[in-house]
Protein backbone atom coordinates (compact mmCIF):
# COMPACT_ATOMS: atom_id res chain seq x y z
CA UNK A 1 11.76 -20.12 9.92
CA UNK A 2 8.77 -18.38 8.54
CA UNK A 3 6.00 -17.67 10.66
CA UNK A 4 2.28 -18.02 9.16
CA UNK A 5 0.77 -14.39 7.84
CA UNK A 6 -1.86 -13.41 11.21
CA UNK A 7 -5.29 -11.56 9.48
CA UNK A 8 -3.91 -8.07 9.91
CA UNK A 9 -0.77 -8.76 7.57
CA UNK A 10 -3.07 -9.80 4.45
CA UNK A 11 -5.27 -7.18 5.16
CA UNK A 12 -2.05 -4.83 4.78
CA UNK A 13 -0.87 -6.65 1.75
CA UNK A 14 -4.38 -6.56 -0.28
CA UNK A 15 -4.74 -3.00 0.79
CA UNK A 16 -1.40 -2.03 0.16
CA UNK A 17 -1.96 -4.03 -3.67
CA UNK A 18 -5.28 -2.21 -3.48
CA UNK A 19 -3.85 1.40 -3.47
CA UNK A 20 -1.27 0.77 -5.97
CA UNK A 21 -3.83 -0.20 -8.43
CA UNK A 22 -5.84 2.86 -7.30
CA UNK A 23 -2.53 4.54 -8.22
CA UNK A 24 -2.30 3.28 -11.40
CA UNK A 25 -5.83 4.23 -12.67
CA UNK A 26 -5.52 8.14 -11.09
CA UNK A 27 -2.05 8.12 -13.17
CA UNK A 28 -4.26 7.12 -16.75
CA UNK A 29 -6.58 9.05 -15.65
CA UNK A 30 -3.85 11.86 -14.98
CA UNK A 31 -2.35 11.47 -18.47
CA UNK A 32 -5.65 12.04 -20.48
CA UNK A 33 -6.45 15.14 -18.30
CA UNK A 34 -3.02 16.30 -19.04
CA UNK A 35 -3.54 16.35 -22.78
CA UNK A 36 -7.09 17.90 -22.43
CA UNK A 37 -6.12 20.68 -19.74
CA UNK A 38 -2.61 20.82 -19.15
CA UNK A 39 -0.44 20.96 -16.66
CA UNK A 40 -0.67 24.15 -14.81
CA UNK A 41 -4.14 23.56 -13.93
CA UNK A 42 -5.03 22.47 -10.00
CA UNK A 43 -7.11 19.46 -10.49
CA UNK A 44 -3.91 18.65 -12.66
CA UNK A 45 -1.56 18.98 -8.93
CA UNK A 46 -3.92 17.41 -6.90
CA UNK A 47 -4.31 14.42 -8.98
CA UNK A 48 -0.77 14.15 -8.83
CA UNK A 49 -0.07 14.09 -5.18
CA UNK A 50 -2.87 11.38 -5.26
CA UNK A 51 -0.57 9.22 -7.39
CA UNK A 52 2.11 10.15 -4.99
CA UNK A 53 0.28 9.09 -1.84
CA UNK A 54 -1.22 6.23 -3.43
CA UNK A 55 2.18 4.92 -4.22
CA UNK A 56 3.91 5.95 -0.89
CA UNK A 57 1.18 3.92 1.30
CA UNK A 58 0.69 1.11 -1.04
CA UNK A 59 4.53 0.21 -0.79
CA UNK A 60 4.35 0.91 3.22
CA UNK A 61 1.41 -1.73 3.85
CA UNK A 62 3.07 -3.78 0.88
CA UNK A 63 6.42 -4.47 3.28
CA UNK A 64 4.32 -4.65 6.28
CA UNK A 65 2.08 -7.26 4.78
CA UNK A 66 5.25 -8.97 3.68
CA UNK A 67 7.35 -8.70 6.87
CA UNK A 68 8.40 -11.83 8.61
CA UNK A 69 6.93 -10.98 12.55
CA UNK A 70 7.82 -12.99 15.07
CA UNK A 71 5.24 -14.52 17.85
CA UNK A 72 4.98 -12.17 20.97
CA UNK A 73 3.00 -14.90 23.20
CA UNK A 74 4.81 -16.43 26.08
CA UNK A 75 4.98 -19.67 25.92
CA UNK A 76 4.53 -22.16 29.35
CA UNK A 77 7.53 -23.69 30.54
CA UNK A 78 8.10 -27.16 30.19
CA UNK A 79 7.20 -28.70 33.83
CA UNK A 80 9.77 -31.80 34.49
């Protein structure tokens, strides 16, 4: 039984899709200022852990927008 996605879990999974993408362009972006600069230069290690914490958090709110929650609300009982 799946339950239907609530406004917070597509939020996570767009932003999560949003960040890898984000990700993706730093990393181009990484590889031409690697073969201007090289690699022993700071911008060169911070764009890197960029990348990394791009990655990290988009795969985080990826599984959490993808996650199967149940329903917390209590339900009335059935009068007879």
């Amino acid at each position: 039984m799946t339950n239907k996605k609530g406004t917070l879990q597509k939020l996570s999974f767009i932003s999560g899709s949003i960040s890898l993408l984000l990700a993706f362009i730093i990393g181009v972006a990484l590889f031409f200022r690697d073969q201007a600069e090289g690699v022993t230069d700071p911008v060169y290690a911070s764009l890197l852990a960029t990348v990394f914490f791009f990655i990290c958090v988009g795969f985080v709110l990826i599984v959490m927008g993808r996650a199967d929650i149940p329903n917390f609300k209590f339900e009335k009982p059935e009068e007879k």
